[in-house]
PDB file of N, CA and C in Angstrom:
ATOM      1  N   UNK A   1     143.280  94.050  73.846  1.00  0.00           N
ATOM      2  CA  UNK A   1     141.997  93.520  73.438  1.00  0.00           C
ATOM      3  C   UNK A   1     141.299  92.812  74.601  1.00  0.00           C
ATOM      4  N   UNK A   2     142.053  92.374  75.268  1.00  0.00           N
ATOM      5  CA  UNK A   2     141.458  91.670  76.716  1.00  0.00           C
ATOM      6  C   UNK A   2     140.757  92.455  77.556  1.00  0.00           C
ATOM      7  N   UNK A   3     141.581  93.279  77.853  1.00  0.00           N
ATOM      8  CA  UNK A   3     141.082  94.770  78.377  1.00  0.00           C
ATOM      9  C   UNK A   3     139.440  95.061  78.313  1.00  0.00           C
ATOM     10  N   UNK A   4     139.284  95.207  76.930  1.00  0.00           N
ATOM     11  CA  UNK A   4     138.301  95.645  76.650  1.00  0.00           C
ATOM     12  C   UNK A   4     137.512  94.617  76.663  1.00  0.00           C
ATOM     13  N   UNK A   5     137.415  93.801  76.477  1.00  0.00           N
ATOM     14  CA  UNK A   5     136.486  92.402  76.571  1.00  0.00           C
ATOM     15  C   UNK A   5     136.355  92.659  78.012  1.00  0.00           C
ATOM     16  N   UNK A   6     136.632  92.607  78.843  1.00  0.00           N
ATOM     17  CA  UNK A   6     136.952  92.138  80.204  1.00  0.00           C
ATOM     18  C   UNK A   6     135.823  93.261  80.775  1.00  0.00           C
ATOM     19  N   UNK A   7     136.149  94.847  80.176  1.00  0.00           N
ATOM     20  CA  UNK A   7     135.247  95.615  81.075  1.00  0.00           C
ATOM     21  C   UNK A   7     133.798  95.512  80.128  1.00  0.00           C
ATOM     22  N   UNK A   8     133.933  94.879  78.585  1.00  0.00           N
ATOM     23  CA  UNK A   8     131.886  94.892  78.921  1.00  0.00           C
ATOM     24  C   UNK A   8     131.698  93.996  78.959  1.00  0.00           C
ATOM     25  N   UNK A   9     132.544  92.513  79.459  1.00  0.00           N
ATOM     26  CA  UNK A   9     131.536  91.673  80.207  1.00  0.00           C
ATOM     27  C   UNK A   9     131.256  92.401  81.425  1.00  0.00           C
ATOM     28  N   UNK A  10     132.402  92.825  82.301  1.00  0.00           N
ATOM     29  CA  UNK A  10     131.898  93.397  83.409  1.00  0.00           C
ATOM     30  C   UNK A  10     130.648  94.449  83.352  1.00  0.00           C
ATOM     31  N   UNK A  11     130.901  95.211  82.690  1.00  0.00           N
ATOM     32  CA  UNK A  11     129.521  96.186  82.773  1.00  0.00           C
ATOM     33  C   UNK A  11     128.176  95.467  82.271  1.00  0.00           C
ATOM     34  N   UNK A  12     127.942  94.567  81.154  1.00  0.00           N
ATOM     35  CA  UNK A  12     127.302  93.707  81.185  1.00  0.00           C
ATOM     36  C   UNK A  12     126.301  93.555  82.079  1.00  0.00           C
ATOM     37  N   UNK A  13     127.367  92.680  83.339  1.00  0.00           N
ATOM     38  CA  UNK A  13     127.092  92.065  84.516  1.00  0.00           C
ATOM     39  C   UNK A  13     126.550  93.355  85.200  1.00  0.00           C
ATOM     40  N   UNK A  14     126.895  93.808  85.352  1.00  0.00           N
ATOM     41  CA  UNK A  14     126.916  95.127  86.437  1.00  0.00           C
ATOM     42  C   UNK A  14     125.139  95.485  85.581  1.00  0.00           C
ATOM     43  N   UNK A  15     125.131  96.052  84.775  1.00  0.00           N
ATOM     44  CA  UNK A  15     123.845  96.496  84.229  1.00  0.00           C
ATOM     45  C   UNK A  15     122.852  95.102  84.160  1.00  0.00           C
ATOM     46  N   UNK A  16     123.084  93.750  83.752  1.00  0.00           N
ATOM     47  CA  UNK A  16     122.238  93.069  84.192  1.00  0.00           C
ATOM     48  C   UNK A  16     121.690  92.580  85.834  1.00  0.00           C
ATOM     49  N   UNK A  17     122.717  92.819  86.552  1.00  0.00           N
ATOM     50  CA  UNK A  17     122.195  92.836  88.092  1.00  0.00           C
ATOM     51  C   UNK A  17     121.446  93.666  88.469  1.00  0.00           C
ATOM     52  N   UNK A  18     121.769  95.115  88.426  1.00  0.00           N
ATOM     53  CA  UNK A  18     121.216  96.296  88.230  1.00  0.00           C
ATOM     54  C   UNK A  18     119.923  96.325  87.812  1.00  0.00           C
ATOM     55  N   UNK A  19     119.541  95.951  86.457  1.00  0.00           N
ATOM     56  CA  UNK A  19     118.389  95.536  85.994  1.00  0.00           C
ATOM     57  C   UNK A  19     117.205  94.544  86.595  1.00  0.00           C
ATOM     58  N   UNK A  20     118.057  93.751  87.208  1.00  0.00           N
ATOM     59  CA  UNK A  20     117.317  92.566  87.639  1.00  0.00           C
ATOM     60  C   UNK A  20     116.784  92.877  89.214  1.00  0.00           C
ATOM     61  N   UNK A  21     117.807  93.830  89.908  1.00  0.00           N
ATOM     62  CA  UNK A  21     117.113  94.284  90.950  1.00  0.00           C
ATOM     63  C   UNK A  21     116.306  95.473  90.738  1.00  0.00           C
ATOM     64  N   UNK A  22     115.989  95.860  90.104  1.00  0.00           N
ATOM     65  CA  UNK A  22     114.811  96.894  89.860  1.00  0.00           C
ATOM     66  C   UNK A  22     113.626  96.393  89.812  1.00  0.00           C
ATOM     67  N   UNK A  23     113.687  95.102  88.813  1.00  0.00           N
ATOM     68  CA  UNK A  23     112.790  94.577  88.148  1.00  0.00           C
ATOM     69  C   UNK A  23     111.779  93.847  89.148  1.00  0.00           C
ATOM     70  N   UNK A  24     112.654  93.262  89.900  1.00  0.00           N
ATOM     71  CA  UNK A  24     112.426  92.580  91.005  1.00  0.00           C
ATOM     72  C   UNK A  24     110.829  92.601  91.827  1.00  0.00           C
ATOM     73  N   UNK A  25     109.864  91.626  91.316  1.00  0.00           N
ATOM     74  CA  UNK A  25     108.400  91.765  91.830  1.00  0.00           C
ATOM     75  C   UNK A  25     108.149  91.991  92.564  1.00  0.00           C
ATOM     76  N   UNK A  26     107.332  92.550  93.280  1.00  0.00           N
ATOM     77  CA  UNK A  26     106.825  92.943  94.795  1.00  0.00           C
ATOM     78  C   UNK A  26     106.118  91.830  94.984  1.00  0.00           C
ATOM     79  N   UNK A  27     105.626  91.719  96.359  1.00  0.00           N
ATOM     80  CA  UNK A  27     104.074  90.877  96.934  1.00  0.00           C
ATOM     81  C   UNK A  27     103.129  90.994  96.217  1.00  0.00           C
ATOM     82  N   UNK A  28     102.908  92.209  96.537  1.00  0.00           N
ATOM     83  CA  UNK A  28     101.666  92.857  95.934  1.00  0.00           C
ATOM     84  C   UNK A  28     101.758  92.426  93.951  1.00  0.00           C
ATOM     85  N   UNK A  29     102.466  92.542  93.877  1.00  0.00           N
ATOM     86  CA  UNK A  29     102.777  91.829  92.019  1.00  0.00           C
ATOM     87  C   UNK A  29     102.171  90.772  92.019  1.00  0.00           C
ATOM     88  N   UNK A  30     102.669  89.698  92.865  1.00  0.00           N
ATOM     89  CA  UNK A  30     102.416  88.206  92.691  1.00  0.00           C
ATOM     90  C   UNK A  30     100.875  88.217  93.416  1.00  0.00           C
ATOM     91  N   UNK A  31     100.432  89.325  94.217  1.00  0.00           N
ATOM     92  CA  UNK A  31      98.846  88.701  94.648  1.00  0.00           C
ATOM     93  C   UNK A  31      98.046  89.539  93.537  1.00  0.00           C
ATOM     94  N   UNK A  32      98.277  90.062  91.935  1.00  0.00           N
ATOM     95  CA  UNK A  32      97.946  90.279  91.157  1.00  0.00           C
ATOM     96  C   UNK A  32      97.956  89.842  90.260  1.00  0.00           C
ATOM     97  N   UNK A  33      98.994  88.745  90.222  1.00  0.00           N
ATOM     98  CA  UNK A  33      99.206  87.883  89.368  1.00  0.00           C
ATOM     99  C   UNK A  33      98.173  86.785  89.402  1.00  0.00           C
ATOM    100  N   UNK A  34      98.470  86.039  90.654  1.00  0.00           N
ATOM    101  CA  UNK A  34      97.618  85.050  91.140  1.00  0.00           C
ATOM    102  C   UNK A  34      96.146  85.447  91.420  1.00  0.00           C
ATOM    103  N   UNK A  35      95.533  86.711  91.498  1.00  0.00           N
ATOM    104  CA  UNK A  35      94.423  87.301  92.086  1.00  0.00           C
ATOM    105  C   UNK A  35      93.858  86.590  93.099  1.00  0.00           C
ATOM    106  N   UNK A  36      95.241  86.190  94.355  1.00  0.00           N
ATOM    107  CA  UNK A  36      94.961  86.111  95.269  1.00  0.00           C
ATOM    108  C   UNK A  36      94.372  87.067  96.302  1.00  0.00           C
ATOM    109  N   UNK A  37      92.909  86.354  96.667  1.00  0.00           N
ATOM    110  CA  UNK A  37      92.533  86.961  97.930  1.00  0.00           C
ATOM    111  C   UNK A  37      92.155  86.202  98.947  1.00  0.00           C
ATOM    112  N   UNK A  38      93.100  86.982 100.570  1.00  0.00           N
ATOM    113  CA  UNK A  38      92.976  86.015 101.546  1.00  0.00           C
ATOM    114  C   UNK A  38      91.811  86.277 102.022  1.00  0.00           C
ATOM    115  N   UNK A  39      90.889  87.412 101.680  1.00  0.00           N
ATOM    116  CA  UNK A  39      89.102  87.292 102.290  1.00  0.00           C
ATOM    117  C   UNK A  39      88.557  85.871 101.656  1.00  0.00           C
ATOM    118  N   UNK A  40      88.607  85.558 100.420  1.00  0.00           N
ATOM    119  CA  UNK A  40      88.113  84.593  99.207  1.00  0.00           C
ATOM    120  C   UNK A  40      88.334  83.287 100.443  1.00  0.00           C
ATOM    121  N   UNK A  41      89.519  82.847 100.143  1.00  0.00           N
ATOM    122  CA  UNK A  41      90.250  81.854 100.415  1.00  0.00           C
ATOM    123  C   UNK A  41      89.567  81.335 102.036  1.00  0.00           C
ATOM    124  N   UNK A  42      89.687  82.642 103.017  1.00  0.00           N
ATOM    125  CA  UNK A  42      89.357  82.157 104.353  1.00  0.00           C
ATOM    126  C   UNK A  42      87.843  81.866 104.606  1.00  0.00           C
ATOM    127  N   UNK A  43      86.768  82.531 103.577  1.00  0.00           N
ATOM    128  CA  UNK A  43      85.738  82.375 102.866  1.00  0.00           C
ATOM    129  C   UNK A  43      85.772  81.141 103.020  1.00  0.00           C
ATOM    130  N   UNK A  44      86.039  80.274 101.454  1.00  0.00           N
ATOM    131  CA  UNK A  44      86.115  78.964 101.388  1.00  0.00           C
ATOM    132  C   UNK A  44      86.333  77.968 102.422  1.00  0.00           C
ATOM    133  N   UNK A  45      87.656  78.395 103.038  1.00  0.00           N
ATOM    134  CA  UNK A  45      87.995  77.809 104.238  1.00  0.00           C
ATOM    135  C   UNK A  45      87.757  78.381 105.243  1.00  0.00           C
ATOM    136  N   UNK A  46      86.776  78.732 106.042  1.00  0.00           N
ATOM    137  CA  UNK A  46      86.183  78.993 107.547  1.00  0.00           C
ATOM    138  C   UNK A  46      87.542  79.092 108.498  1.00  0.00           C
ATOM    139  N   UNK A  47      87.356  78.046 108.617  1.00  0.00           N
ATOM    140  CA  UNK A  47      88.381  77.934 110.052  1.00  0.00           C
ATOM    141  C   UNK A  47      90.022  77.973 109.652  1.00  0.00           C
ATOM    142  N   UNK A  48      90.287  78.247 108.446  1.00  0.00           N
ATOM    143  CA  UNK A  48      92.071  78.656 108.091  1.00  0.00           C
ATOM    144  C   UNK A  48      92.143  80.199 107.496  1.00  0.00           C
ATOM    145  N   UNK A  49      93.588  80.107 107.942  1.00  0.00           N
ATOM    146  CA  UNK A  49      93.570  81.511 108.107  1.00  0.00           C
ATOM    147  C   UNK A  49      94.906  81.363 106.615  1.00  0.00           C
ATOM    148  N   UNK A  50      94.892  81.976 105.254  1.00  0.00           N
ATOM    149  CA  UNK A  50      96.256  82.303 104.750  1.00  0.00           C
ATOM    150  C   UNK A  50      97.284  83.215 104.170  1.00  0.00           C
ATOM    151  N   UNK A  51      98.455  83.506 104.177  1.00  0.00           N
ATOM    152  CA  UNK A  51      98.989  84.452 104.121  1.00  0.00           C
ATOM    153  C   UNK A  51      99.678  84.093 102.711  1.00  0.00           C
ATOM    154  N   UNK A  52     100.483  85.099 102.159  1.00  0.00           N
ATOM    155  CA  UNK A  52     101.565  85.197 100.628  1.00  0.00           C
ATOM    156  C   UNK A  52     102.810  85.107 101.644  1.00  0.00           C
ATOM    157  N   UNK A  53     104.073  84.419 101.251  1.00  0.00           N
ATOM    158  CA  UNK A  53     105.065  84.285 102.194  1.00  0.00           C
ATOM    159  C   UNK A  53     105.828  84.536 100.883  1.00  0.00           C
ATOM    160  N   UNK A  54     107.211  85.791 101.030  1.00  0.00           N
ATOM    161  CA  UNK A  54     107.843  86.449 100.093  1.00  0.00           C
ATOM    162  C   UNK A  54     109.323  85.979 100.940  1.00  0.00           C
ATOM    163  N   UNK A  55     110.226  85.316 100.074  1.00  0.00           N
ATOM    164  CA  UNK A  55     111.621  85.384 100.134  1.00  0.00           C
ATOM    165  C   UNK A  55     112.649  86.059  98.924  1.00  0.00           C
ATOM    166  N   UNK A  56     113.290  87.028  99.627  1.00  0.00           N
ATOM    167  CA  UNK A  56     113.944  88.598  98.606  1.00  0.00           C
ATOM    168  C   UNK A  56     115.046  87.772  98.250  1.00  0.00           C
ATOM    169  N   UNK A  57     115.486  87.818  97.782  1.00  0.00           N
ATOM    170  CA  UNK A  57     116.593  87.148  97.016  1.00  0.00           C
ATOM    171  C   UNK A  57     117.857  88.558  96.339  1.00  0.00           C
ATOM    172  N   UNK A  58     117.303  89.604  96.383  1.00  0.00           N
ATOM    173  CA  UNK A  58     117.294  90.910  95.527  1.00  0.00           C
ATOM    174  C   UNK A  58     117.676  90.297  94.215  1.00  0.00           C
ATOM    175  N   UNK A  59     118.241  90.061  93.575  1.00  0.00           N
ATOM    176  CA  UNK A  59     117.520  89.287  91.835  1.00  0.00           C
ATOM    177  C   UNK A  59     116.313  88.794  91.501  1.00  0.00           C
ATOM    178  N   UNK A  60     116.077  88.138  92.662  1.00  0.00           N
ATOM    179  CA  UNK A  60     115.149  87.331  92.430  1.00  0.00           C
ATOM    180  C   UNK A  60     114.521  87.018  93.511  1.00  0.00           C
ATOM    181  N   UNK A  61     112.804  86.187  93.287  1.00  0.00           N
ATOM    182  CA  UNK A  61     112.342  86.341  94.492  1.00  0.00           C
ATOM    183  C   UNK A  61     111.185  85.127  94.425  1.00  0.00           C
ATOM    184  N   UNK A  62     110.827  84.521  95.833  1.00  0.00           N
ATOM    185  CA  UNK A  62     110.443  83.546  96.158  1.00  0.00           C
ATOM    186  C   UNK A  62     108.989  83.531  96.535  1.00  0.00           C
ATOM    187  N   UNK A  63     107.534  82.625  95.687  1.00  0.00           N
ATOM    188  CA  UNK A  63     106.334  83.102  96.500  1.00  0.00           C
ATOM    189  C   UNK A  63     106.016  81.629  96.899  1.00  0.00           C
ATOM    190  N   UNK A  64     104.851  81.903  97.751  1.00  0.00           N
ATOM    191  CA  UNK A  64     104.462  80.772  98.224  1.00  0.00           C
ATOM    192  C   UNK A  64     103.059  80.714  98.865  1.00  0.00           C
ATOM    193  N   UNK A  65     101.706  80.615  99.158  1.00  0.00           N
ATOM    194  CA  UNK A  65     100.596  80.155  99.623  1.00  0.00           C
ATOM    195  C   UNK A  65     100.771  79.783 100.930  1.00  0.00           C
ATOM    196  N   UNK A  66     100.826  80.466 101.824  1.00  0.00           N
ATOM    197  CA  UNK A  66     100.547  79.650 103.073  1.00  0.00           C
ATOM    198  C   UNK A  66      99.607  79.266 103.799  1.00  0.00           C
ATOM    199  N   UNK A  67      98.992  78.444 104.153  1.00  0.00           N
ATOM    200  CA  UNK A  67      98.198  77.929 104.966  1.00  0.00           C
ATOM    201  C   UNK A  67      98.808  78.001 106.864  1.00  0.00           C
ATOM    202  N   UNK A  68      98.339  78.623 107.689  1.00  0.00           N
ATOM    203  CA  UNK A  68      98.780  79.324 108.474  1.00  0.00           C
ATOM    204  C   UNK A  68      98.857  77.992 110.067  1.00  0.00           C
ATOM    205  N   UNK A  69      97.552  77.878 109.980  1.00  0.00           N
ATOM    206  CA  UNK A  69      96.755  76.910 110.814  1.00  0.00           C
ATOM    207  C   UNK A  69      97.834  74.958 111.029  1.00  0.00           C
ATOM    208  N   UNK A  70      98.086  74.738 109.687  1.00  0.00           N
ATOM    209  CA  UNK A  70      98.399  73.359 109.679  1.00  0.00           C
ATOM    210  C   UNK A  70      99.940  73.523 109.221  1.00  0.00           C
ATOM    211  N   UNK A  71     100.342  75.122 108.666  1.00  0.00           N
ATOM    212  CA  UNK A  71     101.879  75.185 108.405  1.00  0.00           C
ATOM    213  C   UNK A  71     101.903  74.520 106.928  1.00  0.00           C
ATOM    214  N   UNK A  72     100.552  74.450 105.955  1.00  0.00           N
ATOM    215  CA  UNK A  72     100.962  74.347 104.391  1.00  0.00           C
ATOM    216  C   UNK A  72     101.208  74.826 103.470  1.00  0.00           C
ATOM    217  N   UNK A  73     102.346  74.540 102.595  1.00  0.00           N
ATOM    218  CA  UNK A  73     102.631  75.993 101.331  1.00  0.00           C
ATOM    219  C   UNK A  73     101.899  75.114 100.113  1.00  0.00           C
ATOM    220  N   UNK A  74     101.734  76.063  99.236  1.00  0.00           N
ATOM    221  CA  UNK A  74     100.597  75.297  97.814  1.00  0.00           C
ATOM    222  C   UNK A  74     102.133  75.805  96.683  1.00  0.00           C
ATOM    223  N   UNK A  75     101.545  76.439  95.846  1.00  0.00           N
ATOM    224  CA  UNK A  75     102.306  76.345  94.874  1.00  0.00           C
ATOM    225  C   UNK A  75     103.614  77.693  94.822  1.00  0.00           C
ATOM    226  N   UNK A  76     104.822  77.137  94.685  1.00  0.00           N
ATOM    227  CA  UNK A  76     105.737  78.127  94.738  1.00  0.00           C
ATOM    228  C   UNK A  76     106.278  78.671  93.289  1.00  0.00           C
ATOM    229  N   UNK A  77     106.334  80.030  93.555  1.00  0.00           N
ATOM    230  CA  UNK A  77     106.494  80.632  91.987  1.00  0.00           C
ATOM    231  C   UNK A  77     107.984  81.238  92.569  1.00  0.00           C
ATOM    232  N   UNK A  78     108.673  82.021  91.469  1.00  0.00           N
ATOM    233  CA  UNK A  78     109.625  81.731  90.989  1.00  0.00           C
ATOM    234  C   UNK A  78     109.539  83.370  90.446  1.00  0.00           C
ATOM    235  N   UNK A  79     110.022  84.443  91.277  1.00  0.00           N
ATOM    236  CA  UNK A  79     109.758  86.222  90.890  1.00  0.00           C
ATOM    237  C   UNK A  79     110.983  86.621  90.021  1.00  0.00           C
ATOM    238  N   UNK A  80     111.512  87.083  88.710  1.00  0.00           N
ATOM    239  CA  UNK A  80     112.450  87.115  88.092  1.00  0.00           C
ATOM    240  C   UNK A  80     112.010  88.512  86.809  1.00  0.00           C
ATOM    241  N   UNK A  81     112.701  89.523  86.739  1.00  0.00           N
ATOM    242  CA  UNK A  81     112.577  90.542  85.858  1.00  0.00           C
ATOM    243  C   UNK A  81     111.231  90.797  86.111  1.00  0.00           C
ATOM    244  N   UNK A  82     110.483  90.991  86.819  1.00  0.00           N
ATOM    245  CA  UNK A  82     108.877  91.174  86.621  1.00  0.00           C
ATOM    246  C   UNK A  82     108.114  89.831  86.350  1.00  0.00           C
ATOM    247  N   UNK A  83     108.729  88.915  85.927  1.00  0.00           N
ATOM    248  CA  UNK A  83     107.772  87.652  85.574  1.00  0.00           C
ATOM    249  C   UNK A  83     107.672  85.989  86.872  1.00  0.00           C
ATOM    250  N   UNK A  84     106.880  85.549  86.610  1.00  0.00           N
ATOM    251  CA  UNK A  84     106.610  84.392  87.472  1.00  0.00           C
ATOM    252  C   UNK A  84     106.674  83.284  87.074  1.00  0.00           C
ATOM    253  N   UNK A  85     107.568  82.540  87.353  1.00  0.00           N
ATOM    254  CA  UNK A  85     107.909  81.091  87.153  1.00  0.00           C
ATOM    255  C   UNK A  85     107.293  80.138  88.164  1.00  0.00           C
ATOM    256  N   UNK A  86     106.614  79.006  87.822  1.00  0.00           N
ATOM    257  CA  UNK A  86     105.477  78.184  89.015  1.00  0.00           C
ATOM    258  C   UNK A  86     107.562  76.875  89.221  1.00  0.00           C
ATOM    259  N   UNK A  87     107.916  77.130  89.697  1.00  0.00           N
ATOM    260  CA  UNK A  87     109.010  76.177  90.420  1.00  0.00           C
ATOM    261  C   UNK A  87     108.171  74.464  91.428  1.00  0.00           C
ATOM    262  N   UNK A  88     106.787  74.701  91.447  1.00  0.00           N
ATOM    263  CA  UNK A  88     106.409  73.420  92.530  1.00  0.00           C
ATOM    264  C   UNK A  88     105.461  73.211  92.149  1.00  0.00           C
ATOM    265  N   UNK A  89     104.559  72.717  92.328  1.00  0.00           N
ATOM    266  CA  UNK A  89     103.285  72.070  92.241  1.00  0.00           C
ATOM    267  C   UNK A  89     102.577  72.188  93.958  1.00  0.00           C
ATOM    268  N   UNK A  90     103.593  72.370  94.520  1.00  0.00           N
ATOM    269  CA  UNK A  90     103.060  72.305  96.355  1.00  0.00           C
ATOM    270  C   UNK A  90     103.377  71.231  97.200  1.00  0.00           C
ATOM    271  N   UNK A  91     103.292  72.098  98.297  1.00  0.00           N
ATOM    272  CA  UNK A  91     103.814  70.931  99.264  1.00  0.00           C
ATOM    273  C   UNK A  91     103.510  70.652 100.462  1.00  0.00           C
ATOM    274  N   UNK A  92     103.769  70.166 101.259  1.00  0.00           N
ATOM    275  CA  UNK A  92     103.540  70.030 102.790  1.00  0.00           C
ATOM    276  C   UNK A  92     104.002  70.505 104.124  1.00  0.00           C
ATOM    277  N   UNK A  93     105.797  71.047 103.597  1.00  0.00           N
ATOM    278  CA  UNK A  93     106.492  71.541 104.223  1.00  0.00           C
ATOM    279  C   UNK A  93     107.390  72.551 103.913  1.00  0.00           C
ATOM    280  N   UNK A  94     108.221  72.921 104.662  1.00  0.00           N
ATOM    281  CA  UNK A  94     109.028  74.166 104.692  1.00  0.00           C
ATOM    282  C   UNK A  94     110.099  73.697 103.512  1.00  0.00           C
ATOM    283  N   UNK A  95     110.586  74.493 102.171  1.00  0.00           N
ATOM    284  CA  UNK A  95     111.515  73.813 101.332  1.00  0.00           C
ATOM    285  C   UNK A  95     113.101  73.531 102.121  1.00  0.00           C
ATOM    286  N   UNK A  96     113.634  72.848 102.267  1.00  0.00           N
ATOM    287  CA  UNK A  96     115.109  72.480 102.911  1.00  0.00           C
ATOM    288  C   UNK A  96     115.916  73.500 102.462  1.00  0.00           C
ATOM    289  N   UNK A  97     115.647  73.934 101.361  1.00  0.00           N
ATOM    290  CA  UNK A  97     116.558  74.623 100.668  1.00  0.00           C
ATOM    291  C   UNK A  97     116.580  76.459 101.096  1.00  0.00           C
ATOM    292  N   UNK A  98     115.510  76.737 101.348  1.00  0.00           N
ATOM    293  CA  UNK A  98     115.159  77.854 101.870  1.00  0.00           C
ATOM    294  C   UNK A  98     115.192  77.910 103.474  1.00  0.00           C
ATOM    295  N   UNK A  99     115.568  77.176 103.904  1.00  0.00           N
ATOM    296  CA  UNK A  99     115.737  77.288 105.394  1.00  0.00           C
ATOM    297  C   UNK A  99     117.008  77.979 105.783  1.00  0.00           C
ATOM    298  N   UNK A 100     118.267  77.824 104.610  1.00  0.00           N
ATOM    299  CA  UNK A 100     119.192  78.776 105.088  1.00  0.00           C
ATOM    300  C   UNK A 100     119.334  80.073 105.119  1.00  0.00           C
ATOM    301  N   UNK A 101     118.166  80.733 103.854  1.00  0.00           N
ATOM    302  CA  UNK A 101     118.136  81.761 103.900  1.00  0.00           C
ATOM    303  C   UNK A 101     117.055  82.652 105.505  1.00  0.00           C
ATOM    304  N   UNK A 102     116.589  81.511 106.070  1.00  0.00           N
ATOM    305  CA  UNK A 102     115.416  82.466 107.035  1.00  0.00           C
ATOM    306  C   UNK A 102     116.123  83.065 108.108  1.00  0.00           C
TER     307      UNK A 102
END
């Protein structure tokens, strides 16, 4: 009976990873989400220049607003099965936590 418990948690797992890296948002997802545009934005702001900054996680995946000029991120979302989780409110600097992955 263990046996069998044992292989569909495993397959489970195996088909939810599986799943989750498929699912897995693109850039282009999240600047559709956000209907970010960096013409708009550099518009508004003249003299800054900003980019979408993507960390792959392959499960999962990391967005962020950059402000290019002064090195500022705005609000970080949170890429999971296709959907977006807002994880920050924004910030000033590089997250500590993401520095091991660069």
């Amino acid at each position: 009976m263990n046996k069998i418990r044992k292989r569909y948690i495993i397959g489970a797992l195996l088909v939810f990873f599986i799943l989750s890296m498929v699912t897995n948002p693109t850039k282009q997802d999240y600047i559709n989400y956000t209907n970010f545009n960096e013409k708009k934005m550099e518009e508004s702001h003249e003299q800054l220049d900003f980019e979408v900054e993507r960390i792959n996680f392959f499960l999962f995946s990391t967005y962020a607003v950059k402000e290019l000029a002064l090195d500022h991120y705005g609000n970080v979302h949170l890429g999971f099965m296709g959907n977006f989780f807002q994880i920050s409110e924004g910030q000033y600097d590089y997250p500590g936590w993401l520095e091991f992955f660069n």
